[in-house]
Protein backbone atom coordinates (compact mmCIF):
# COMPACT_ATOMS: atom_id res chain seq x y z
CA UNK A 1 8.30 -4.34 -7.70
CA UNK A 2 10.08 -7.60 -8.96
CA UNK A 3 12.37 -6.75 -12.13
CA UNK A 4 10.46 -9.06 -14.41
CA UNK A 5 13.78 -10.68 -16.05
CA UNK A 6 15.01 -11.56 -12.32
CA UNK A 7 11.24 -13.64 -11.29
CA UNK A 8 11.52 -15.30 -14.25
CA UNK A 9 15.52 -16.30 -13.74
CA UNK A 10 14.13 -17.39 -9.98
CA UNK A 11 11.30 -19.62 -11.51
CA UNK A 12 13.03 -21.19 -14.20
CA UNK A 13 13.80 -24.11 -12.68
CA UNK A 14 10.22 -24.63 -11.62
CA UNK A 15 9.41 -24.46 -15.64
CA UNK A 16 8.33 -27.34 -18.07
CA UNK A 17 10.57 -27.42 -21.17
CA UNK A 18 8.33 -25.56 -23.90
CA UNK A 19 7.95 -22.66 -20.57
CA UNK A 20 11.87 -22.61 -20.67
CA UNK A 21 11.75 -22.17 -24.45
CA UNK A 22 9.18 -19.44 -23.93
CA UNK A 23 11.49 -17.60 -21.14
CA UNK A 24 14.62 -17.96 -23.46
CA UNK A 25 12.58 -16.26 -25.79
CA UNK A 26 11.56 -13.28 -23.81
CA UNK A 27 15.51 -13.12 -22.55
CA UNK A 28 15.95 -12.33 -25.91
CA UNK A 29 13.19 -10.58 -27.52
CA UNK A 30 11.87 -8.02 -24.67
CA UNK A 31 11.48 -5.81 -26.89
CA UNK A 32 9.97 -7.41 -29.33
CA UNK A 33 7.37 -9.24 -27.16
CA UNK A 34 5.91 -5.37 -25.91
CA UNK A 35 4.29 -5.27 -29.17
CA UNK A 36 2.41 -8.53 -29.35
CA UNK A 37 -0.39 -9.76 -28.20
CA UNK A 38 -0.82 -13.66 -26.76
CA UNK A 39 -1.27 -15.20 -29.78
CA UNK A 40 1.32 -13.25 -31.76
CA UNK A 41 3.86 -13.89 -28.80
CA UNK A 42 2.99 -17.49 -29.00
CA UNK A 43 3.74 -18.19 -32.21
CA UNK A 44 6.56 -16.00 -32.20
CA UNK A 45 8.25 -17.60 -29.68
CA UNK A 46 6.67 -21.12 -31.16
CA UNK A 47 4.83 -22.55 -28.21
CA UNK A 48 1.31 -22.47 -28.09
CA UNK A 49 -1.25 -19.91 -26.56
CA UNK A 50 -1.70 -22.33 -23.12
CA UNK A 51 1.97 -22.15 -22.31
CA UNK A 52 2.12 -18.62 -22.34
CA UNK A 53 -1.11 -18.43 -20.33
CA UNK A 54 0.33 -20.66 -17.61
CA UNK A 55 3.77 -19.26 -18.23
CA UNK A 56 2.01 -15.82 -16.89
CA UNK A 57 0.27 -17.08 -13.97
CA UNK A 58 2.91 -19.01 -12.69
CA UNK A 59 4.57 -15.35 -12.04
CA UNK A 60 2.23 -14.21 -10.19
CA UNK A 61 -0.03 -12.13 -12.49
CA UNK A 62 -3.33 -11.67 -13.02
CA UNK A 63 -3.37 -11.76 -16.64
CA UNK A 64 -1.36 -11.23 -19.98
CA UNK A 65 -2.02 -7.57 -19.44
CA UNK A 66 -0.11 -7.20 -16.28
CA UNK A 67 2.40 -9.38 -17.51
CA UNK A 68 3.05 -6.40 -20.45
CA UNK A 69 3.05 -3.96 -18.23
CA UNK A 70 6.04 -5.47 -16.19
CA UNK A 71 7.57 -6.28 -19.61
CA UNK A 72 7.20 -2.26 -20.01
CA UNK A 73 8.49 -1.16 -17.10
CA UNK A 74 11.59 -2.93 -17.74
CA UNK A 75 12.22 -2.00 -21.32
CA UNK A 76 12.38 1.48 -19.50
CA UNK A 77 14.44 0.65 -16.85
CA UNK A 78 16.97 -0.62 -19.45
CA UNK A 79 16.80 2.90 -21.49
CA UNK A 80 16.65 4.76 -18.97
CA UNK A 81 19.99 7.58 -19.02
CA UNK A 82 21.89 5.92 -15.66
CA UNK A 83 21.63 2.26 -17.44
CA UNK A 84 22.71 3.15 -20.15
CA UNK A 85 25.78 5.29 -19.14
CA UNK A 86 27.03 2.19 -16.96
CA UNK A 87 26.73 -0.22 -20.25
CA UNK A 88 28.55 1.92 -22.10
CA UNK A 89 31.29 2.38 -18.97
CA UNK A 90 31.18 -1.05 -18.57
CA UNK A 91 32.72 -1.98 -22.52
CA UNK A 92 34.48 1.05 -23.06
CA UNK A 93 37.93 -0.82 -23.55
CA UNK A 94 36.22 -1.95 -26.52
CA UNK A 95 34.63 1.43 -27.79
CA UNK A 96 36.48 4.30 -29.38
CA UNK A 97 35.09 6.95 -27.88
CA UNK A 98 32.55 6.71 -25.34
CA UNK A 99 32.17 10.43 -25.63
CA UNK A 100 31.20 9.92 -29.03
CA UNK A 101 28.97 7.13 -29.26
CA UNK A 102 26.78 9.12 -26.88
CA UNK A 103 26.49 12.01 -29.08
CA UNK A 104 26.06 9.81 -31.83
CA UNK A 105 22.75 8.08 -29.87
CA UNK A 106 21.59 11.29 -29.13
CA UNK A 107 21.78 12.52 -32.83
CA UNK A 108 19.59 9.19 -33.77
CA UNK A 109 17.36 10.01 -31.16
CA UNK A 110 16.60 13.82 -32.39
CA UNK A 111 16.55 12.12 -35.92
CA UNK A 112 13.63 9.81 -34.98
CA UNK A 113 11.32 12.57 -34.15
CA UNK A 114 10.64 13.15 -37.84
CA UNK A 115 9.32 9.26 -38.17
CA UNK A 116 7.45 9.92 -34.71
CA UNK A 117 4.66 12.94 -35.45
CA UNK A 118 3.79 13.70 -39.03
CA UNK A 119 4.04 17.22 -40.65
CA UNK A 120 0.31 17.55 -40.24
CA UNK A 121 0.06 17.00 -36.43
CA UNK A 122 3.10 19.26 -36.17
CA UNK A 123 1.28 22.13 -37.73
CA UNK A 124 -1.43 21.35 -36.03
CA UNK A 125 0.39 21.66 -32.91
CA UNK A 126 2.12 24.76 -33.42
CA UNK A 127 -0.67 26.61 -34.61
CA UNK A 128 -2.39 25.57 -30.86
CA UNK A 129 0.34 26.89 -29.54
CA UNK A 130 0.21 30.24 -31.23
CA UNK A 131 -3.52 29.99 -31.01
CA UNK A 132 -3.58 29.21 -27.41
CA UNK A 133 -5.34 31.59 -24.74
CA UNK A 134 -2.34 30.71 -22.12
CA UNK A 135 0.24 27.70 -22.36
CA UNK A 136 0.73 26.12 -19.05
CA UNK A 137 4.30 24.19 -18.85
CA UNK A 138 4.31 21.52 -15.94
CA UNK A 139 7.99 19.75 -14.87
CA UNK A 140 8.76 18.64 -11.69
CA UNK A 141 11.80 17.40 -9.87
CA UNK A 142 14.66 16.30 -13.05
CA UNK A 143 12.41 17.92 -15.31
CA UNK A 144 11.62 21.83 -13.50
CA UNK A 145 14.58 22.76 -15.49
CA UNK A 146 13.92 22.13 -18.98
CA UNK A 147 10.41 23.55 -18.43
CA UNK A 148 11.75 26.37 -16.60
CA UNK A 149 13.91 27.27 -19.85
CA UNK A 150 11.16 26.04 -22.35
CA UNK A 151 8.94 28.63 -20.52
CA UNK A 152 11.32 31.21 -20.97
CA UNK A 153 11.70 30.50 -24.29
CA UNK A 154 8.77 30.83 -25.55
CA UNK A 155 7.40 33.80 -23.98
CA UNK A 156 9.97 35.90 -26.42
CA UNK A 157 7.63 34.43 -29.21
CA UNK A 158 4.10 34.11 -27.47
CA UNK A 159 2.55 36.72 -25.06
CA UNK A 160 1.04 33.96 -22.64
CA UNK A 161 3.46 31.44 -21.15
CA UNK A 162 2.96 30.53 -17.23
CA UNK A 163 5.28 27.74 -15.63
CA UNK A 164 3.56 26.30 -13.15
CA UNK A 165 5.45 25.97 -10.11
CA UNK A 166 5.41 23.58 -7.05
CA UNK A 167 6.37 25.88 -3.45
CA UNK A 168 5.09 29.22 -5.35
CA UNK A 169 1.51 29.36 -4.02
CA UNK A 170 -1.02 26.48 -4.19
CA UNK A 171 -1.48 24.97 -7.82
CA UNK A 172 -5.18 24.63 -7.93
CA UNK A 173 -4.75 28.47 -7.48
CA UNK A 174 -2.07 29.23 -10.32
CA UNK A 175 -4.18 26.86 -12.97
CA UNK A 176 -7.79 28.09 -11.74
CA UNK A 177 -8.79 29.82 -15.21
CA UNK A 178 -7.28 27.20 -16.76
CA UNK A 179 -9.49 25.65 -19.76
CA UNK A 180 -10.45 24.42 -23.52
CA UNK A 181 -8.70 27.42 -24.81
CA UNK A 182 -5.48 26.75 -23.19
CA UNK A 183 -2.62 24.30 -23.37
CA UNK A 184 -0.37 21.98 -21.12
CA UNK A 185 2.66 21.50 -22.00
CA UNK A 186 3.83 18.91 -19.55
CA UNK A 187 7.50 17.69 -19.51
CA UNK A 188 8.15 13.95 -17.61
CA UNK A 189 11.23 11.59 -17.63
CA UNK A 190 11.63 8.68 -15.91
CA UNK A 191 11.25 8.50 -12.80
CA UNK A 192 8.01 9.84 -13.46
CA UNK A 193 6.78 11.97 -10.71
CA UNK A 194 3.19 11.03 -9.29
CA UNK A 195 2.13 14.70 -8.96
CA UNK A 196 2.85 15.55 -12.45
CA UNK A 197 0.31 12.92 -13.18
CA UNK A 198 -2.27 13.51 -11.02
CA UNK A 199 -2.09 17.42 -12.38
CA UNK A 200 -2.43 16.87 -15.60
CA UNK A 201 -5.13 14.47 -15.58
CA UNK A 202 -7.38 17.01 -13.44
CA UNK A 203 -6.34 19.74 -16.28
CA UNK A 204 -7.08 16.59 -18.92
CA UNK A 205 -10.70 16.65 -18.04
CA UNK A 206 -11.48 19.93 -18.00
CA UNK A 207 -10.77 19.92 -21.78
CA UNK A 208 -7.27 21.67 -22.18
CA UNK A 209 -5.10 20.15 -25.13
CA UNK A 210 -2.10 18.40 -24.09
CA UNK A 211 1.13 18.05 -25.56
CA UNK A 212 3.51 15.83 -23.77
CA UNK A 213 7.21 15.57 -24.08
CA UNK A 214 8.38 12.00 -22.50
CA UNK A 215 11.22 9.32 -23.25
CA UNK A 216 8.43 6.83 -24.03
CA UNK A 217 4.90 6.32 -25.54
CA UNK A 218 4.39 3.67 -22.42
CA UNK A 219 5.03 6.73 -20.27
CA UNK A 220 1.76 7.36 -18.11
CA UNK A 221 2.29 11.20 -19.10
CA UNK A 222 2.04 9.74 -22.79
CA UNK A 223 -1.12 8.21 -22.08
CA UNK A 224 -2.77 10.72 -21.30
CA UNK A 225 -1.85 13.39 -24.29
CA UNK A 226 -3.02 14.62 -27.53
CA UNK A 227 0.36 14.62 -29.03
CA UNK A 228 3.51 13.13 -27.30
CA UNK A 229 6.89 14.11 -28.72
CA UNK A 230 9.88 11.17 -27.77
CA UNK A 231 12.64 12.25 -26.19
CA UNK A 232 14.45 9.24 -25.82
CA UNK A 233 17.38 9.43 -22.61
């Protein structure tokens, strides 16, 4: 799919002059414009409510919701770990220490977590956790191993833990008793794998609490949790 900064660099010339102002805008304010809706991004970027309509279906989308969505997916392109290692390569003549600037992001990032879930919903968490029949932990592909050692982890402090496991039988056979009394733990990082997904929404609906641990809240894993702890990468 179309990076959404590169259609709109390939239309601008096409643009009337209150749609360039609107682009410049969004050039500049990505991140920003994720948390509005039309009317807020209108008079944000001061143009009215028409120009971004027509603005959005001159790209090609259906509506201002699609249009978000692309605006999403590239926010975590551009935060995703490989992106951000070759920005950093690509000005370190001007850094210090790229070394440390990463630990330093990293340190912010495990920081954040606190203004992220409350006390109360952590509590509540971990006493689901301890309360839990079994605790399922789902990661596939870049993420096997940190459920692998999460797994491990916790079965020195719980007496239930099962990792479930892609090539070690069939699935639908190692989450079978799965249910209300359980949880799924399920761990997903951009790229987000489609069978992680599909998995947990089939566990979603038959009732088992789900605590996700993703890089984003517009992560489809995130979506479709009852708490979601940021990781940011």
């Amino acid at each position: 799919m179309e990076d959404i900064l590169d259609l709109i660099s390939a239309k601008f010339q096409t643009f009337t002059p209150r749609q360039r102002e609107f682009a410049e805008y969004l050039f500049h304010n990505l991140n920003q414009a994720i948390l509005l809706n039309s009317s807020q991004i209108a008079a944000n970027a001061n143009v009215s409510q028409s120009t971004v309509t027509r603005f959005v279906t001159g790209l090609g989308f259906s509506g201002f919701s699609d249009f978000k969505q692309a605006i999403g997916r590239k926010i975590l392109e551009e935060n995703s770990t490989p992106i951000r290692l070759v920005k950093s390569a690509e000005t370190f003549e001007d850094r210090v220490s790229l070394f440390t600037d990463i630990l330093k992001e990293d340190i912010e990032n495990i920081g954040a977590l606190s203004s992220q879930i409350s006390e109360d919903i952590f509590e509540k968490t971990v006493n689901k956790l301890c309360s839990a029949r079994t605790i399922y932990v789902l990661g596939l592909r870049s993420s096997y191993a940190l459920a692998f050692y999460l797994a491990f982890d916790l079965r020195f402090f719980l007496s239930s833990v099962r990792l479930i496991e892609l090539g070690v039988g069939d699935i639908p056979e190692q989450v079978r008793d799965i249910g209300p009394s359980d949880v799924l733990i399920v761990i997903s990082f951009k790229r987000y794998t489609r069978e992680a997904v599909r998995i947990t929404k089939k566990l979603k609906k038959k009732g088992v609490y789900v605590l996700a641990i993703t890089n984003s809240v517009l992560s489809p894993i995130a979506q479709l949790s009852d708490v979601t702890l940021i990781a940011e990468t």
